[in-house]
PDB file of N, CA and C in Angstrom:
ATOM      1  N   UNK A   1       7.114-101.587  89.945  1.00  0.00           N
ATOM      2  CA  UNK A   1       5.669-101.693  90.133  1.00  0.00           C
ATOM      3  C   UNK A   1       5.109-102.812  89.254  1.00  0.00           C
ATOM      4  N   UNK A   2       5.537-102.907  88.290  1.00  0.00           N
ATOM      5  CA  UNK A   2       5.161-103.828  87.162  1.00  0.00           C
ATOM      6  C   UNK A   2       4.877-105.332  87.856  1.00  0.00           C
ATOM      7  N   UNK A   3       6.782-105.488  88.189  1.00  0.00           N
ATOM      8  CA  UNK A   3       7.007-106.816  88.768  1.00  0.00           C
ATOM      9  C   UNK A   3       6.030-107.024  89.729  1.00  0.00           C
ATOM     10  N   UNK A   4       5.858-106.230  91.019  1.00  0.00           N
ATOM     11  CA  UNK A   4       5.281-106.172  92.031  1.00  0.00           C
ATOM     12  C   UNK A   4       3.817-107.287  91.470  1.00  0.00           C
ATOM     13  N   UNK A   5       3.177-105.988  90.383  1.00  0.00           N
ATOM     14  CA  UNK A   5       1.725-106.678  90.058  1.00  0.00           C
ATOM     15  C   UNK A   5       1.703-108.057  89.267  1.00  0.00           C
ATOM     16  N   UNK A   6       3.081-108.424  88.413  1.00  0.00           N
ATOM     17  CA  UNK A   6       2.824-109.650  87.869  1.00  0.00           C
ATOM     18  C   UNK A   6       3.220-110.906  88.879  1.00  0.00           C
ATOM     19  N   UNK A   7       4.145-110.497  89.816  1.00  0.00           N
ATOM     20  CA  UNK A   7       4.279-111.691  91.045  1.00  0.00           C
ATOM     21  C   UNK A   7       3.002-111.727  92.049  1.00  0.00           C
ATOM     22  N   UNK A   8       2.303-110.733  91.785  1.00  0.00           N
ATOM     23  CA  UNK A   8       0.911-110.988  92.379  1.00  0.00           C
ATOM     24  C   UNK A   8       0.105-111.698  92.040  1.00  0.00           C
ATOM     25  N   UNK A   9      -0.564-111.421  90.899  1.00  0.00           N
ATOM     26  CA  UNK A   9      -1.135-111.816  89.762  1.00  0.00           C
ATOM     27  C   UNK A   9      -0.804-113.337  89.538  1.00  0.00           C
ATOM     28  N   UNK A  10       1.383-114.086  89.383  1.00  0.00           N
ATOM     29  CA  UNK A  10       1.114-115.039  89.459  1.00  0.00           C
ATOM     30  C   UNK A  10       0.640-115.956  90.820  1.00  0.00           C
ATOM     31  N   UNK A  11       0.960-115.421  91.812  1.00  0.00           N
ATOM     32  CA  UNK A  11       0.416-116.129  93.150  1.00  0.00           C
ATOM     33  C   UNK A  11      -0.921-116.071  93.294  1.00  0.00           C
ATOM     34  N   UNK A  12      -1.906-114.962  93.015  1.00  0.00           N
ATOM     35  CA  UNK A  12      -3.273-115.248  92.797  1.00  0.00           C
ATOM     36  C   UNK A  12      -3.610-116.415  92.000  1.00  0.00           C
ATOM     37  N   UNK A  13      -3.059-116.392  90.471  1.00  0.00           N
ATOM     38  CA  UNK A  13      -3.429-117.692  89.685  1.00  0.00           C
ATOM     39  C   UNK A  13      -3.220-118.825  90.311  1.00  0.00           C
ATOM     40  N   UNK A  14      -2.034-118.997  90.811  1.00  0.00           N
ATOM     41  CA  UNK A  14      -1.808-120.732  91.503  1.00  0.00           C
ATOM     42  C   UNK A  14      -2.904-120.746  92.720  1.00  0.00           C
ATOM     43  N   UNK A  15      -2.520-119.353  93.198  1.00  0.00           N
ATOM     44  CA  UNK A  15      -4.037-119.694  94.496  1.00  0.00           C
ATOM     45  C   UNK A  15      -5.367-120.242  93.901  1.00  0.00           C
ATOM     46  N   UNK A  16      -5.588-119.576  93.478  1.00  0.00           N
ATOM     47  CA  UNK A  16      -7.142-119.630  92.238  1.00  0.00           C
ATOM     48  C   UNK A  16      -7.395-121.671  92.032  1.00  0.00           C
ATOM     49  N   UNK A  17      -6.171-122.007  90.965  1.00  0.00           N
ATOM     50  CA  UNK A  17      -5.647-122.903  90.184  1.00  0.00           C
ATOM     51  C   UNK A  17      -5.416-124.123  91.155  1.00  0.00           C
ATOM     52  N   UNK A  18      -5.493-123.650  92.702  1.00  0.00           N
ATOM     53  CA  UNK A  18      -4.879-124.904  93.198  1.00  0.00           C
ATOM     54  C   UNK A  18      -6.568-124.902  94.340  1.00  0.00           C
ATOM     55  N   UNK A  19      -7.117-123.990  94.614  1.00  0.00           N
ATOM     56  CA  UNK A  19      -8.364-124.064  95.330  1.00  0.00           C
ATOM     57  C   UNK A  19      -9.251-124.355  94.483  1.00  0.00           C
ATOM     58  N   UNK A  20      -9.648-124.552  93.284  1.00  0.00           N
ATOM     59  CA  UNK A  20     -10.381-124.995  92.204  1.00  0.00           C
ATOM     60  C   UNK A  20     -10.151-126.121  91.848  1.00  0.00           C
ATOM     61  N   UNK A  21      -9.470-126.711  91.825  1.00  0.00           N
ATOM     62  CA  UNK A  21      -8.781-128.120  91.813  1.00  0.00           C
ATOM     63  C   UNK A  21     -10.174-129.261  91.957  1.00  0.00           C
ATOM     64  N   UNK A  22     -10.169-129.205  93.104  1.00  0.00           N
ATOM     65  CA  UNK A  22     -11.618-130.183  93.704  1.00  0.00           C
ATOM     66  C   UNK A  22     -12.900-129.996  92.615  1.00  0.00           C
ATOM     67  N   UNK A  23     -13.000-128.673  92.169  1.00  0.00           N
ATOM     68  CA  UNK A  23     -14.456-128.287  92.058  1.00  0.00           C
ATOM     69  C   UNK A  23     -13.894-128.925  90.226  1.00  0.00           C
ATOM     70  N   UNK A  24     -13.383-129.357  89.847  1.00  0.00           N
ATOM     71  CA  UNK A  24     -12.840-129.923  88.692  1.00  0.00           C
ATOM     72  C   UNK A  24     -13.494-131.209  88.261  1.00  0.00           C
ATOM     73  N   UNK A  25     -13.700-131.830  89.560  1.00  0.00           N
ATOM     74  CA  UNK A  25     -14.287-133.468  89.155  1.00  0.00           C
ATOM     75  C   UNK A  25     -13.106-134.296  88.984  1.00  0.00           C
ATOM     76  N   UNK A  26     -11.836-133.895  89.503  1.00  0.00           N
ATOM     77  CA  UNK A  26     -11.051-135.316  88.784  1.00  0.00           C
ATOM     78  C   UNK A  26     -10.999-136.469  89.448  1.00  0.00           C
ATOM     79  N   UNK A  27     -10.876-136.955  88.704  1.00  0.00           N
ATOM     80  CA  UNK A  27     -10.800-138.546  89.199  1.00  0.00           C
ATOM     81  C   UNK A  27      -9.890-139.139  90.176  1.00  0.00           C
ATOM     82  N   UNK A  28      -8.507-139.006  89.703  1.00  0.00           N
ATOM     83  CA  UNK A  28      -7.419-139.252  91.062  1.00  0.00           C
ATOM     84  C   UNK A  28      -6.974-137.515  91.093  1.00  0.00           C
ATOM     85  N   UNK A  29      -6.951-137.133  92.703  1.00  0.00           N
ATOM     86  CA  UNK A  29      -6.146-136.068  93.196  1.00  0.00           C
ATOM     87  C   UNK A  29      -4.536-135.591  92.717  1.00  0.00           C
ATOM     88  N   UNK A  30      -4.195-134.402  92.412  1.00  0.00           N
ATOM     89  CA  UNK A  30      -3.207-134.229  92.039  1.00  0.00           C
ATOM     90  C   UNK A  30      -2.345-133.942  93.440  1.00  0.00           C
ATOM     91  N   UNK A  31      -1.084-133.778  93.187  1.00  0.00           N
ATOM     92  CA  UNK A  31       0.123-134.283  94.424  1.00  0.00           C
ATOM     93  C   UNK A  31      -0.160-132.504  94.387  1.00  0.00           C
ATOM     94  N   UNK A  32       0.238-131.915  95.498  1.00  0.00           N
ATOM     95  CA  UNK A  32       0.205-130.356  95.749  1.00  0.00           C
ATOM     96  C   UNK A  32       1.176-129.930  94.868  1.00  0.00           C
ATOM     97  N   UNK A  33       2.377-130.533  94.891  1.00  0.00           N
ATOM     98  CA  UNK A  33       3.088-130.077  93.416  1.00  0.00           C
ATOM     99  C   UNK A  33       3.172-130.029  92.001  1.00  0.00           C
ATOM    100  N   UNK A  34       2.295-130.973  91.568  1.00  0.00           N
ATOM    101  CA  UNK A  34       1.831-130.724  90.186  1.00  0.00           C
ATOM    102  C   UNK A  34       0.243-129.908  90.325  1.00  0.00           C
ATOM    103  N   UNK A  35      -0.184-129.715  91.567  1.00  0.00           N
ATOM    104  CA  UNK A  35      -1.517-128.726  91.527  1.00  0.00           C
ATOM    105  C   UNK A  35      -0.864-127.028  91.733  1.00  0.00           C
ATOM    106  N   UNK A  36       0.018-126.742  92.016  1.00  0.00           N
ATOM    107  CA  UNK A  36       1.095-125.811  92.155  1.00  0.00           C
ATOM    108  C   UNK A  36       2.020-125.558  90.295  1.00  0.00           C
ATOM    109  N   UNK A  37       2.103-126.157  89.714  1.00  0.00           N
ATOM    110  CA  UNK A  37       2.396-126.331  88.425  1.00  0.00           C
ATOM    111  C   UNK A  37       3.865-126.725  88.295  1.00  0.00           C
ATOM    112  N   UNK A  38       4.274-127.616  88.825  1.00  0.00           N
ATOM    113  CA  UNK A  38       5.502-128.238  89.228  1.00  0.00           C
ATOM    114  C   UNK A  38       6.531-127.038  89.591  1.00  0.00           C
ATOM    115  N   UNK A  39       7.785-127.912  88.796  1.00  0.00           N
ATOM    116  CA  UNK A  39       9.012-127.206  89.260  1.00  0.00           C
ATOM    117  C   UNK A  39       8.961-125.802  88.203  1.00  0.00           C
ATOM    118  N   UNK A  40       8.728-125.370  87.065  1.00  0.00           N
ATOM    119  CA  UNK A  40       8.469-124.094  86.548  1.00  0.00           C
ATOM    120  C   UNK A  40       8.282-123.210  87.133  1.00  0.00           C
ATOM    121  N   UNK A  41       6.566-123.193  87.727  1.00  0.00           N
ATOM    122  CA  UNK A  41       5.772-122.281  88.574  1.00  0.00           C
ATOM    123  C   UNK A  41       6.328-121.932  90.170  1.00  0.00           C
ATOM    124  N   UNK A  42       6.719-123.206  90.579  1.00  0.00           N
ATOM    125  CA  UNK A  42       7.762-122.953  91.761  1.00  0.00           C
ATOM    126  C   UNK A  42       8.561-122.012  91.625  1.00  0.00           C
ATOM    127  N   UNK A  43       9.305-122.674  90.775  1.00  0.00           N
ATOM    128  CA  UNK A  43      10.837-121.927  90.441  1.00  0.00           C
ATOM    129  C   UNK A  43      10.080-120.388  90.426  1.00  0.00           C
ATOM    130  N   UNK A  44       9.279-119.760  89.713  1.00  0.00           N
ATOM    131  CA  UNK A  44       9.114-118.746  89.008  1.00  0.00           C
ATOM    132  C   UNK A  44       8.582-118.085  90.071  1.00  0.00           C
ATOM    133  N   UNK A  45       7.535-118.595  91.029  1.00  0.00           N
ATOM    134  CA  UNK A  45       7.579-117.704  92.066  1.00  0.00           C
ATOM    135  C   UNK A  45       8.802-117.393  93.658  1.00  0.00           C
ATOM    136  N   UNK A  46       9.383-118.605  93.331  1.00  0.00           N
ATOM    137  CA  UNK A  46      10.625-118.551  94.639  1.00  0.00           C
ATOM    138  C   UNK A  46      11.312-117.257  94.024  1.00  0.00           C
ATOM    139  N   UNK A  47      11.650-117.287  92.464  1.00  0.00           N
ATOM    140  CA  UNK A  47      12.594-116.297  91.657  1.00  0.00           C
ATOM    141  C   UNK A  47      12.453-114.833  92.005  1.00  0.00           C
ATOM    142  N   UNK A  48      10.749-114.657  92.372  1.00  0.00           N
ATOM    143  CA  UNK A  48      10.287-113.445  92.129  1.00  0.00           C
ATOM    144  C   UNK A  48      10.117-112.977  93.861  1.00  0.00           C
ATOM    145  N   UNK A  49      10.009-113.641  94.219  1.00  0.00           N
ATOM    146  CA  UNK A  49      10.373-113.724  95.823  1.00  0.00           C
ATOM    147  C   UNK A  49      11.900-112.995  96.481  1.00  0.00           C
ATOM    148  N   UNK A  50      13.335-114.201  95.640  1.00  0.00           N
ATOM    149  CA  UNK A  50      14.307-113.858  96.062  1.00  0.00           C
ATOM    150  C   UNK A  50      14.452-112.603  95.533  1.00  0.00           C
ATOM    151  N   UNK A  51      13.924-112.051  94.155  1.00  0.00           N
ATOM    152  CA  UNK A  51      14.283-110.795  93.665  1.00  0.00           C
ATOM    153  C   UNK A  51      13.731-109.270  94.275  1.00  0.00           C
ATOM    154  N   UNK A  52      12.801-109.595  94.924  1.00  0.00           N
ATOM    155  CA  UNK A  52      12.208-108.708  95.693  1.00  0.00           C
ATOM    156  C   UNK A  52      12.434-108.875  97.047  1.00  0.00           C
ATOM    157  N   UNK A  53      13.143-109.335  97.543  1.00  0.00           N
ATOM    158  CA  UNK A  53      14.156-109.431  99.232  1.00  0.00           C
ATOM    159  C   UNK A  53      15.001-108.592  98.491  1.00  0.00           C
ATOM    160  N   UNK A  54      15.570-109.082  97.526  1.00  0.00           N
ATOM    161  CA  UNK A  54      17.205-108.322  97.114  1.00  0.00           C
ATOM    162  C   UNK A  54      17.368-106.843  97.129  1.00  0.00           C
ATOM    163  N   UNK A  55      15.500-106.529  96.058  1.00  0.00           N
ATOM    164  CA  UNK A  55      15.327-104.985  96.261  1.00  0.00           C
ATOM    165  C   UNK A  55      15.175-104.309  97.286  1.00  0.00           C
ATOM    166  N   UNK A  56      14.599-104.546  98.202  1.00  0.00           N
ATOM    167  CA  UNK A  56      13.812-103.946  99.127  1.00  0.00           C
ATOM    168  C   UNK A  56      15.288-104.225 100.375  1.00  0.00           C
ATOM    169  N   UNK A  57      15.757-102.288 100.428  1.00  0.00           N
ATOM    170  CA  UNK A  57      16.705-102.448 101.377  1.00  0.00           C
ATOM    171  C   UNK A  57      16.741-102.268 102.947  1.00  0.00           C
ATOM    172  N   UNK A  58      15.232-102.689 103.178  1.00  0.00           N
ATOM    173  CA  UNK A  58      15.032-102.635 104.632  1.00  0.00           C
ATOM    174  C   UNK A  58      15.326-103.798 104.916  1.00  0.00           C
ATOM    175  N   UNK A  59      15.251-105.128 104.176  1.00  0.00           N
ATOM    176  CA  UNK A  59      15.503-106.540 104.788  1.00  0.00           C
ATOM    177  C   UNK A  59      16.713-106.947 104.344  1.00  0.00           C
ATOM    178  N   UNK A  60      17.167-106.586 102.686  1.00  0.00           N
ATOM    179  CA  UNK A  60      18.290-107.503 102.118  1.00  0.00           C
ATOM    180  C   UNK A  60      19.417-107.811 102.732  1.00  0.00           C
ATOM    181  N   UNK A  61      20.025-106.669 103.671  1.00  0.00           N
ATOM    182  CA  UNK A  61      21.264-106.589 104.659  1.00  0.00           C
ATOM    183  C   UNK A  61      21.178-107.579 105.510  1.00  0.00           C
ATOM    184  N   UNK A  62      20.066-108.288 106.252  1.00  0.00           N
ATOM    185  CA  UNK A  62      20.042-109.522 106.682  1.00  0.00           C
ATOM    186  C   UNK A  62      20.308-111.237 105.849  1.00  0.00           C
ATOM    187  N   UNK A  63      19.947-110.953 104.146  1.00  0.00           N
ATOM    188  CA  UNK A  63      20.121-111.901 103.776  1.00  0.00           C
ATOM    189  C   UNK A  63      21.257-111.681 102.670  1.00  0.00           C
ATOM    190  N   UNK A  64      22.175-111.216 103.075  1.00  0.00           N
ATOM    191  CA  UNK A  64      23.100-110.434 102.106  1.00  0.00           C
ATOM    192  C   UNK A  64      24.450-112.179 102.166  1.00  0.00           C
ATOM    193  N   UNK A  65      24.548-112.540 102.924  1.00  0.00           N
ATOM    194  CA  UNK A  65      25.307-113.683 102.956  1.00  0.00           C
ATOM    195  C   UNK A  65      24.970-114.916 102.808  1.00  0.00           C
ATOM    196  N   UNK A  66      23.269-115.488 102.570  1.00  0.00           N
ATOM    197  CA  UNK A  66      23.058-116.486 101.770  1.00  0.00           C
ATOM    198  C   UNK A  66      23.162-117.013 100.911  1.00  0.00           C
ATOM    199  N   UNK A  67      23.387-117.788 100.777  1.00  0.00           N
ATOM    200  CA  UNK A  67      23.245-119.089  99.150  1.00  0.00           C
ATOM    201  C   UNK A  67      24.120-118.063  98.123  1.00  0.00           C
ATOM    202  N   UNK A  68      24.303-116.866  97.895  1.00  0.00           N
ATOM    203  CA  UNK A  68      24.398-116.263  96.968  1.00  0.00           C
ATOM    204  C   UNK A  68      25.369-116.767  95.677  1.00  0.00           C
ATOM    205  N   UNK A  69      26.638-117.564  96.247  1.00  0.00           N
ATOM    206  CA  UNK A  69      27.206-118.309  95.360  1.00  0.00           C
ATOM    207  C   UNK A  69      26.561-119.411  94.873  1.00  0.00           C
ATOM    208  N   UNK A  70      25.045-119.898  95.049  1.00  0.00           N
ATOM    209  CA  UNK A  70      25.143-121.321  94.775  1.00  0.00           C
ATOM    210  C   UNK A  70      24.364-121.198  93.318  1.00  0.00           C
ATOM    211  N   UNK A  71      24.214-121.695  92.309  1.00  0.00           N
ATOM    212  CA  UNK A  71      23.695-121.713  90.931  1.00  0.00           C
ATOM    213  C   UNK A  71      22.928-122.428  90.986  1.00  0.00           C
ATOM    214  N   UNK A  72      21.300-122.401  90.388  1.00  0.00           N
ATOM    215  CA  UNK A  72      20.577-123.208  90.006  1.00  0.00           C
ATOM    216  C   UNK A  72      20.488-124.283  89.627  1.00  0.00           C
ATOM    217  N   UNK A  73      19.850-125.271  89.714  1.00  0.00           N
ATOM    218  CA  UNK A  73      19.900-126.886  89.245  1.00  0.00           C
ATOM    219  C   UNK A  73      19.607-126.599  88.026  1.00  0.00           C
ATOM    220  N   UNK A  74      19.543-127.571  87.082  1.00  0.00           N
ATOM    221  CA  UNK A  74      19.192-128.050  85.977  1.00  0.00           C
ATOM    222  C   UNK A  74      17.966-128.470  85.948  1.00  0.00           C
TER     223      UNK A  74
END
């Protein structure tokens, strides 16, 4: 339940963080990926994404043979 509310919580913030953007005044536009909070915030919500497919055993049996060997970039 915890997880549930803090992978919420972070997808609300980037929502929030990336529709507020404009109302900021900046001067040059940011690229959707540094308005998203680059590769961190990515990473951190794809993470919380794949970890909650994994739990939830009504879907995982479909993605039970993906990527699973492949290791993270650097």
């Amino acid at each position: 339940m915890r997880k549930q509310l803090l992978g919420g919580c972070l997808i609300a913030g980037l929502l929030v963080l990336v529709s507020s953007a404009p109302l900021l005044g900046q001067m040059k536009e940011k690229s959707l990926y540094e308005r998203l909070g680059k590769r961190k915030a990515i990473a951190a919500v794809v993470d919380e994404f794949v970890s909650r497919v994994a739990a939830d055993n009504r879907i995982n049996k479909f993605f039970a043979a993906t990527a699973g060997d492949l290791s993270p970039e650097p």
